[in-house]
Protein backbone atom coordinates (compact mmCIF):
# COMPACT_ATOMS: atom_id res chain seq x y z
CA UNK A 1 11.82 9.90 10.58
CA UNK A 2 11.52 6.66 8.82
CA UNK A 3 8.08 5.88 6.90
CA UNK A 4 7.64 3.04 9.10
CA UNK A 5 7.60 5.36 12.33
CA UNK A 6 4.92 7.49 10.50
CA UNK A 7 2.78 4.69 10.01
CA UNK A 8 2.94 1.97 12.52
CA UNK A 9 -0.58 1.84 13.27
CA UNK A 10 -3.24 1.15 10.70
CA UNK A 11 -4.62 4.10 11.47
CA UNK A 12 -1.67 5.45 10.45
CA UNK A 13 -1.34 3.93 7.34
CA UNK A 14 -4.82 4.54 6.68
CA UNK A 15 -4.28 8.03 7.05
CA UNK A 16 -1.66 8.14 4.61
CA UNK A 17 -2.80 6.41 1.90
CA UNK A 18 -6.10 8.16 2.10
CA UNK A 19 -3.89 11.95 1.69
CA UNK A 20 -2.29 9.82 -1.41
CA UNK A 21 -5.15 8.55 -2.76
CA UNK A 22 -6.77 11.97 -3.01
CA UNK A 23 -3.94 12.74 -5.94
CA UNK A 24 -6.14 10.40 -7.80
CA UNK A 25 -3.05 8.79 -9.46
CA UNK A 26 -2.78 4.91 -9.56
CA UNK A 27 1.58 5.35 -9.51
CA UNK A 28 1.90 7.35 -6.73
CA UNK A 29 -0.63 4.78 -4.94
CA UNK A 30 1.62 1.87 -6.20
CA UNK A 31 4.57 3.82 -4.92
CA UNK A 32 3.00 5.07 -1.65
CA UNK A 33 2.38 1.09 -1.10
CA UNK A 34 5.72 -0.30 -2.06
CA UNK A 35 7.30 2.30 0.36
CA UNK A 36 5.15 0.61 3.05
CA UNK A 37 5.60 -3.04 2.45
CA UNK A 38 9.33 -2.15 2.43
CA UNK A 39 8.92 -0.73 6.20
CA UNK A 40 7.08 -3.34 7.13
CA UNK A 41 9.03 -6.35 5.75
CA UNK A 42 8.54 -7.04 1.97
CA UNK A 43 8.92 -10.70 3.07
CA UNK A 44 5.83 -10.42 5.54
CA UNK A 45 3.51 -9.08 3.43
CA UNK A 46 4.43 -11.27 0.57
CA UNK A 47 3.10 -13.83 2.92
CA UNK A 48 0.33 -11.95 3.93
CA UNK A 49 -0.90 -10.67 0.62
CA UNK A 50 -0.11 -14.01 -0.96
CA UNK A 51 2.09 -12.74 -3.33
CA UNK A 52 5.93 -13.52 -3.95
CA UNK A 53 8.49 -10.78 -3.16
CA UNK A 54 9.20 -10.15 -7.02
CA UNK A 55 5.56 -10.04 -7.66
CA UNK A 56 5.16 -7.23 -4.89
CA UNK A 57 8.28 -5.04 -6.30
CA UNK A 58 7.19 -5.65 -9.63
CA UNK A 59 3.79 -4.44 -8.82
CA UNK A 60 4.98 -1.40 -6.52
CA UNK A 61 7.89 0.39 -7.98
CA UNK A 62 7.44 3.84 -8.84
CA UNK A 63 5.23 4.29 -11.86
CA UNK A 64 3.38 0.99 -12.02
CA UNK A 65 -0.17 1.03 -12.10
CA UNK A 66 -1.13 -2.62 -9.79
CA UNK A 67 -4.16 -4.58 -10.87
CA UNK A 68 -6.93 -4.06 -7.89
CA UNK A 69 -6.23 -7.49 -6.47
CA UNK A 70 -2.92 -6.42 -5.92
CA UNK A 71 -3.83 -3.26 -4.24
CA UNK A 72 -6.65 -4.72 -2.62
CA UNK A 73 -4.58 -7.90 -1.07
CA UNK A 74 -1.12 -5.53 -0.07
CA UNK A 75 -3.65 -3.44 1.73
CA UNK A 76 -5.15 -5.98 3.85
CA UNK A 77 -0.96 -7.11 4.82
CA UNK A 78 -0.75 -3.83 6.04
CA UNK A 79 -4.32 -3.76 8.11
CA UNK A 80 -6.22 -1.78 6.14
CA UNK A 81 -8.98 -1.62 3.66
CA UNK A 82 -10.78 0.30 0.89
CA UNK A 83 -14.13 1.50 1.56
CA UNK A 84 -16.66 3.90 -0.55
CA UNK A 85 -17.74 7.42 1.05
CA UNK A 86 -20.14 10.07 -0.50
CA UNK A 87 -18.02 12.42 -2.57
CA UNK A 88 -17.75 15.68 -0.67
């Protein structure tokens, strides 16, 4: 199973990235997102996010820690968003 098959909805890929983000670790969240913007066409969310290809790469390998705007604006490509819940 591909990642792209586990997350074609953004439901999906809300789903995932919330189980990453509860790891609390800005790399694997930079990974987690580079492995989706590669399912889902590197070039398309480029031109979604407004960012160039090398920008996105750069930004998502394994280990990098984006800026916000990065995160923020690859998340939106991919039909998603950030919001703030209580803590539980």
């Amino acid at each position: 199973m591909t990642v792209k098959s586990m997350t074609d909805s953004p439901e999906d890929i809300a789903g995932h990235l919330s189980r990453v983000m509860q790891n609390h670790d800005p790399a694997l969240l930079a990974a987690a997102l580079g492995s989706l913007a590669k399912a889902h066409g590197m070039t398309r969310v480029a031109e979604e996010s407004g960012l160039t290809r090398e920008a996105l790469y750069k930004a998502l390998r394994p280990g990098a820690q984006p800026r916000f705007e990065t995160v923020q604006r690859v998340m939106q490509a991919l039909g998603v968003e950030l919001r703030v819940v209580p803590a539980s």
